[in-house]
Protein backbone atom coordinates (compact mmCIF):
# COMPACT_ATOMS: atom_id res chain seq x y z
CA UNK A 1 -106.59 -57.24 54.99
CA UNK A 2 -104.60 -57.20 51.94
CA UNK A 3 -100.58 -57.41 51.97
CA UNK A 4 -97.80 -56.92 49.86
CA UNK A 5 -95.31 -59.70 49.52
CA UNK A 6 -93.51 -62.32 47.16
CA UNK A 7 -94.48 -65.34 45.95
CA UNK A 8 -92.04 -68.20 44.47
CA UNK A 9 -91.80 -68.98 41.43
CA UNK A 10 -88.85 -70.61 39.22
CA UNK A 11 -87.39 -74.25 39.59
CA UNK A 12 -85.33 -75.43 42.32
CA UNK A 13 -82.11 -73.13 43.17
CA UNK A 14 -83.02 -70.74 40.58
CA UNK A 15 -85.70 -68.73 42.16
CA UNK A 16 -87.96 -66.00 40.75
CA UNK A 17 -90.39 -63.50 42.65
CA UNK A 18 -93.65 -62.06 41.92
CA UNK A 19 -94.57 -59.18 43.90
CA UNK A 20 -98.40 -59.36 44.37
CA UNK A 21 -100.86 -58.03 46.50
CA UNK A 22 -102.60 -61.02 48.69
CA UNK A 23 -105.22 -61.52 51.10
CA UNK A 24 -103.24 -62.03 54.43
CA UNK A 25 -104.62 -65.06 55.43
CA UNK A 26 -103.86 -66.70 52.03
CA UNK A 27 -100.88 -69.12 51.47
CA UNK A 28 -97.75 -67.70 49.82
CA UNK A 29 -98.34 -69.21 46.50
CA UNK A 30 -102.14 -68.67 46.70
CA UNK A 31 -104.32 -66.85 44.15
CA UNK A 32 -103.45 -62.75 43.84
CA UNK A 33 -105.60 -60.26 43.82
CA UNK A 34 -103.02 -58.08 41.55
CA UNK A 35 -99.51 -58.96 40.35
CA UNK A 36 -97.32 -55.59 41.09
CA UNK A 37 -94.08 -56.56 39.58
CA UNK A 38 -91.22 -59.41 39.70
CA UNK A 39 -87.62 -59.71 40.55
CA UNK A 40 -84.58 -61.99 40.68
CA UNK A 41 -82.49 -62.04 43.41
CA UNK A 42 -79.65 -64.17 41.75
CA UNK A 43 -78.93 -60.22 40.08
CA UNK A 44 -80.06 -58.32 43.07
CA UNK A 45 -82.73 -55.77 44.18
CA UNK A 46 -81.64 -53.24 40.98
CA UNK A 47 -83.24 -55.96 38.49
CA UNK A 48 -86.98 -55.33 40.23
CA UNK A 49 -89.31 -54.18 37.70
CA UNK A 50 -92.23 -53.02 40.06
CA UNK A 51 -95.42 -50.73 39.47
CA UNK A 52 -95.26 -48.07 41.94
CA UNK A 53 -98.14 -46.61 41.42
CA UNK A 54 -99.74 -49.82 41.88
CA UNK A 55 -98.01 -50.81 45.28
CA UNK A 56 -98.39 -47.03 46.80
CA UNK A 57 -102.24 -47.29 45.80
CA UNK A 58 -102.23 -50.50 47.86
CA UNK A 59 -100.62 -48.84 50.44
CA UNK A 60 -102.92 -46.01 50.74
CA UNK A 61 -105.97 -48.36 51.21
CA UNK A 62 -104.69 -50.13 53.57
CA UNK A 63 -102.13 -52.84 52.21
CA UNK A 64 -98.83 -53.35 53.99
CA UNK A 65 -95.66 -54.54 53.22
CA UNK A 66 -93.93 -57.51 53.83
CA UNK A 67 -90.80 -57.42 55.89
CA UNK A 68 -88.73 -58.34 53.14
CA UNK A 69 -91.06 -56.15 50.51
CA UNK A 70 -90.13 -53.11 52.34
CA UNK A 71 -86.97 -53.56 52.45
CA UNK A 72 -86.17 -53.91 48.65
CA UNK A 73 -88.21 -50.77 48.22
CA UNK A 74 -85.96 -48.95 50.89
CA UNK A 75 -83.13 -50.00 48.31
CA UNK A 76 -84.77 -49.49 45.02
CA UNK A 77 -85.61 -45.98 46.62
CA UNK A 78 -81.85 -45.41 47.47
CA UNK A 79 -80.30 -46.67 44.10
CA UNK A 80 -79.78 -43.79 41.70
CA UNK A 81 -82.55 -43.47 39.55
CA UNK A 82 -80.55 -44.77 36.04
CA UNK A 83 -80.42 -48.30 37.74
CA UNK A 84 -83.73 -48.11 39.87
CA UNK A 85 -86.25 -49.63 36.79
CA UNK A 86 -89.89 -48.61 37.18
């Protein structure tokens, strides 16, 4: 079963996420099937750059969300769409 959710990257206290779609048995910082976009929470859920049509293929097949993965899409899809990237 394949899931959406973050994995780490960055040094220490200046952390940097990958959204990627992952086997959901697999560690966080395992291997990826596909890398769907990054963000960096030190400027918030606006600065995501995610492929949507990426994650909602996942989603279609199968793939769910993180806890924490749906919620920043929740925002993204609230923001107004000149500070929501793509």
């Amino acid at each position: 079963m394949v899931r959406l959710r973050f994995k780490r990257l960055g040094v220490k206290q200046k952390p940097h996420f990958r959204l990627v779609a992952i086997d959901r048995r697999s560690a966080r910082d395992a291997r990826e099937i596909e890398i769907l976009g990054h963000m960096d929470p030190r400027k918030g859920p606006t600065s995501a750059v995610f492929n949507m049509e990426r994650i909602n293929y996942w989603i279609s097949v199968g793939g769910q969300p993180s806890s924490r993965v749906s919620s920043v899409l929740k925002v993204l899809a609230a923001a107004p769409k000149s500070e929501a990237k793509r």
